[in-house]
N, C-alpha and C. Protein backbone atom coordinates (compact mmCIF):
# COMPACT_ATOMS: atom_id res chain seq x y z
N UNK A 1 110.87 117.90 62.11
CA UNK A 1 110.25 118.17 63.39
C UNK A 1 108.86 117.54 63.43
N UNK A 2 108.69 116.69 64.51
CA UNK A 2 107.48 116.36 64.61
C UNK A 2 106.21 116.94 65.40
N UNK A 3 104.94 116.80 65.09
CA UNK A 3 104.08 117.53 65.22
C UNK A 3 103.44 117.64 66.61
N UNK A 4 104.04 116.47 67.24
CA UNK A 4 103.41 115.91 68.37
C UNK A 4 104.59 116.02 69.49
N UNK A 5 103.84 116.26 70.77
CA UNK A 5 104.57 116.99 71.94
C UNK A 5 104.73 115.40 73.28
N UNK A 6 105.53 115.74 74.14
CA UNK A 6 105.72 114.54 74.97
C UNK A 6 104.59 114.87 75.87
N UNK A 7 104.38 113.64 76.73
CA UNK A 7 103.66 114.30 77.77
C UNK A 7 104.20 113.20 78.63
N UNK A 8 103.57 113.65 80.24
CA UNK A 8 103.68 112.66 81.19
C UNK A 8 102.92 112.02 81.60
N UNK A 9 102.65 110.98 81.43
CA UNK A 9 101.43 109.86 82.42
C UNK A 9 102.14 110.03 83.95
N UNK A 10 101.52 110.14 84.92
CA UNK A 10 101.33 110.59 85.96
C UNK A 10 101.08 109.47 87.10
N UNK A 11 100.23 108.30 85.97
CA UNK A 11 99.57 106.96 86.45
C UNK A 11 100.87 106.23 86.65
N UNK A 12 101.40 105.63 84.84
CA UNK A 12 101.90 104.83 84.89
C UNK A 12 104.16 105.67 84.57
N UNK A 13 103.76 106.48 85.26
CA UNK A 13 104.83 107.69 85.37
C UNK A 13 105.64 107.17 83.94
N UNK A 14 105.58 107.05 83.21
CA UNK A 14 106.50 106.78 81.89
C UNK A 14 106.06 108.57 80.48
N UNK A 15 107.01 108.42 80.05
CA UNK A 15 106.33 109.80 78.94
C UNK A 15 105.74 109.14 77.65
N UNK A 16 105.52 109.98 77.25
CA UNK A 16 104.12 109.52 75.84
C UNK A 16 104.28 110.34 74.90
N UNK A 17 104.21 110.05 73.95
CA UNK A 17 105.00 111.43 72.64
C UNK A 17 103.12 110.95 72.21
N UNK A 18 102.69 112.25 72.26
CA UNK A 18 101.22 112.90 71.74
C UNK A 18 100.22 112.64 73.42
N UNK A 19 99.15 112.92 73.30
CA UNK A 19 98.25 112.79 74.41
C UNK A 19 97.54 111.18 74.00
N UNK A 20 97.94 110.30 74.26
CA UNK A 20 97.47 109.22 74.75
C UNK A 20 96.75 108.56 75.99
N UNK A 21 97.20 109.46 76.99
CA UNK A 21 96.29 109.30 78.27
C UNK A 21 95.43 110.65 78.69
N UNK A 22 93.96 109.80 79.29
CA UNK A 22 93.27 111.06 79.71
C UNK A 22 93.91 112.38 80.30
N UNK A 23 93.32 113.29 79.98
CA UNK A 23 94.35 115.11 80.48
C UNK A 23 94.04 114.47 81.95
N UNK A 24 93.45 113.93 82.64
CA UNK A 24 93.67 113.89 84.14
C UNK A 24 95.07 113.32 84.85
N UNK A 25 95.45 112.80 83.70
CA UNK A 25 96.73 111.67 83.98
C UNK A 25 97.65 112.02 83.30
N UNK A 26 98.00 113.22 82.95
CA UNK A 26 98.93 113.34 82.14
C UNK A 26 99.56 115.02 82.64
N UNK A 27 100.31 115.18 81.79
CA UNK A 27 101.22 116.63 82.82
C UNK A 27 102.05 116.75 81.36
N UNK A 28 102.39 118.15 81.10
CA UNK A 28 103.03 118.50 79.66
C UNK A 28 101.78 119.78 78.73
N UNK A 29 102.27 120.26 77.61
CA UNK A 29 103.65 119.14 77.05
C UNK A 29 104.97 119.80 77.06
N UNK A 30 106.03 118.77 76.45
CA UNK A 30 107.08 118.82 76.87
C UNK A 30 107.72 119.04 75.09
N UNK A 31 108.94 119.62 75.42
CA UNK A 31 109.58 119.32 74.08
C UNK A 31 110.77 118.15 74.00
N UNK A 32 110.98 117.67 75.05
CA UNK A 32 111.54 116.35 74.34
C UNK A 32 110.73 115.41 75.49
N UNK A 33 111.56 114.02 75.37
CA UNK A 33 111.02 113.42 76.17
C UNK A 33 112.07 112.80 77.28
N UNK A 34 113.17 113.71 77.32
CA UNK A 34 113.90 113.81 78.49
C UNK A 34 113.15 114.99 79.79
N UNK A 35 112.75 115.54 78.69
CA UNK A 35 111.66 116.49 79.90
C UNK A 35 110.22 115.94 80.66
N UNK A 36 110.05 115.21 79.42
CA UNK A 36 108.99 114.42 80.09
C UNK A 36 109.16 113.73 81.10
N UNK A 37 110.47 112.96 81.19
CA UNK A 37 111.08 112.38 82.43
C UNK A 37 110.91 112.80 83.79
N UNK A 38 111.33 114.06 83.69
CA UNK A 38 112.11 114.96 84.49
C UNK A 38 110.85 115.78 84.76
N UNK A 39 109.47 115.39 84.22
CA UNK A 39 108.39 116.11 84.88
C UNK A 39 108.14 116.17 86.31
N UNK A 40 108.07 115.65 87.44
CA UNK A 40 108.26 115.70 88.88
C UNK A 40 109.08 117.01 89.36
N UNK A 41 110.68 116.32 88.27
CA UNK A 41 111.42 117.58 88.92
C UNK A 41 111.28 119.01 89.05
N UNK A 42 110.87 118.80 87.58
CA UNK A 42 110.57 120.19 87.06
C UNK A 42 109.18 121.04 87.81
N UNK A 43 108.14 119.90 88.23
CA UNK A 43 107.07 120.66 88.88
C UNK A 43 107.76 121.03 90.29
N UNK A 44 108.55 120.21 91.14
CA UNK A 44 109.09 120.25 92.26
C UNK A 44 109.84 121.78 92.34
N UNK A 45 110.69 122.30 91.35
CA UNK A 45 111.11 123.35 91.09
C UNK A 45 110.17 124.61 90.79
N UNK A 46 109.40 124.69 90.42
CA UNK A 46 108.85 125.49 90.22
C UNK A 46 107.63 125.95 91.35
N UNK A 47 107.21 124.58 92.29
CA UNK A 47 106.90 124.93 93.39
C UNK A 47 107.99 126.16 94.33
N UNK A 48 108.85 125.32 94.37
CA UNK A 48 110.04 125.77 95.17
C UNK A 48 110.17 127.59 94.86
N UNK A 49 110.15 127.91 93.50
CA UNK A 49 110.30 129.64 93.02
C UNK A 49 109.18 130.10 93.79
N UNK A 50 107.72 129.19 93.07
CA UNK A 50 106.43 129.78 93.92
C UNK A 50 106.58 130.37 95.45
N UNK A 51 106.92 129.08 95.90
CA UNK A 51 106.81 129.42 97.49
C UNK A 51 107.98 130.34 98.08
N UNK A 52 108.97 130.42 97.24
CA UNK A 52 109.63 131.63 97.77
C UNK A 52 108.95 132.84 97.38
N UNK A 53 108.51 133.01 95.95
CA UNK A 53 107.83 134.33 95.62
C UNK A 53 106.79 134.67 96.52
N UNK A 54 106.18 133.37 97.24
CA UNK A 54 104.84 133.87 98.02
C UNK A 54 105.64 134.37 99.26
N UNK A 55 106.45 134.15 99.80
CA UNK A 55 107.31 134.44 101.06
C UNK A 55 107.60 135.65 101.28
N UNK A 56 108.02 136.73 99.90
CA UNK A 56 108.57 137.10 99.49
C UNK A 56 107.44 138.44 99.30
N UNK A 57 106.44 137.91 99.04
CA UNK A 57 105.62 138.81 98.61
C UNK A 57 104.67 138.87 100.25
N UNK A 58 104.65 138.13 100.71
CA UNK A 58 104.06 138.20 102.19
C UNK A 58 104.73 138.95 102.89
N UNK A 59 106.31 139.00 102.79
CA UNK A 59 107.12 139.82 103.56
C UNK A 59 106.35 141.38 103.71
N UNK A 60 106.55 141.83 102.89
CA UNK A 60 106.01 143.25 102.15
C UNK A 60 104.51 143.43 102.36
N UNK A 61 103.97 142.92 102.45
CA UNK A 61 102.44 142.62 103.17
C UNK A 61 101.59 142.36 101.70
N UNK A 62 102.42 141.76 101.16
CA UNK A 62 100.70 141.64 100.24
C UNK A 62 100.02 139.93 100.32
N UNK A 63 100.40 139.35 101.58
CA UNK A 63 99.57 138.25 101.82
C UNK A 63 98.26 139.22 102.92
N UNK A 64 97.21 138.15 102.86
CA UNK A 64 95.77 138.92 103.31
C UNK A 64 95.99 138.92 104.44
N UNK A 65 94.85 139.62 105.34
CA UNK A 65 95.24 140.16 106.55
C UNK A 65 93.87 140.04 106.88
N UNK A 66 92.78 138.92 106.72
CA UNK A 66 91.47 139.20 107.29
C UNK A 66 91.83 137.79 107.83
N UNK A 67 93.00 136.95 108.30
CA UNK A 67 92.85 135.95 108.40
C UNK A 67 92.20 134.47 107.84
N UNK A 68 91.74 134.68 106.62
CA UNK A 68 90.65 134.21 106.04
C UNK A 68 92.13 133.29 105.16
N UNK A 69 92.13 131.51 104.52
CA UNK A 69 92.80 131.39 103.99
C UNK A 69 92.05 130.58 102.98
N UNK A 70 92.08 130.90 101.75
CA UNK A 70 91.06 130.52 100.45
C UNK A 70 91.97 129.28 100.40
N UNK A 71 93.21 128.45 100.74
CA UNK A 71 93.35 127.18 100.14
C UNK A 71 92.17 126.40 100.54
């Protein structure tokens, strides 16, 4: 097993086994580097849970109610 984790360049979208590109450009880490691939998807998905959980949790009222929106 090696010591070093995949990551994603973000720039030049290809994966990188260790941190070779600045943390601004990079996304991980990953444990293989089929995941590293598949980084997009995987963030795309996990948006997707988010925004239902926020939906979800707004239903029920625990989104704010002063109108005020901190994004």
């Amino acid at each position: 097993m090696t010591d070093k984790e995949w990551y994603f360049n973000t720039v030049t979208e290809q994966p990188e086994l260790g941190k070779l590109s600045p943390i601004g450009q990079r996304m991980g880490p990953y444990k293989t580097r089929q995941d590293a691939l598949d980084a997009w998807k995987i963030v795309k998905e996990r948006n997707t849970v988010w925004d239902e959980q926020t939906r979800e949790w707004n239903k029920w009222g625990g989104g704010r109610s002063d109108g005020d929106d901190e994004r």
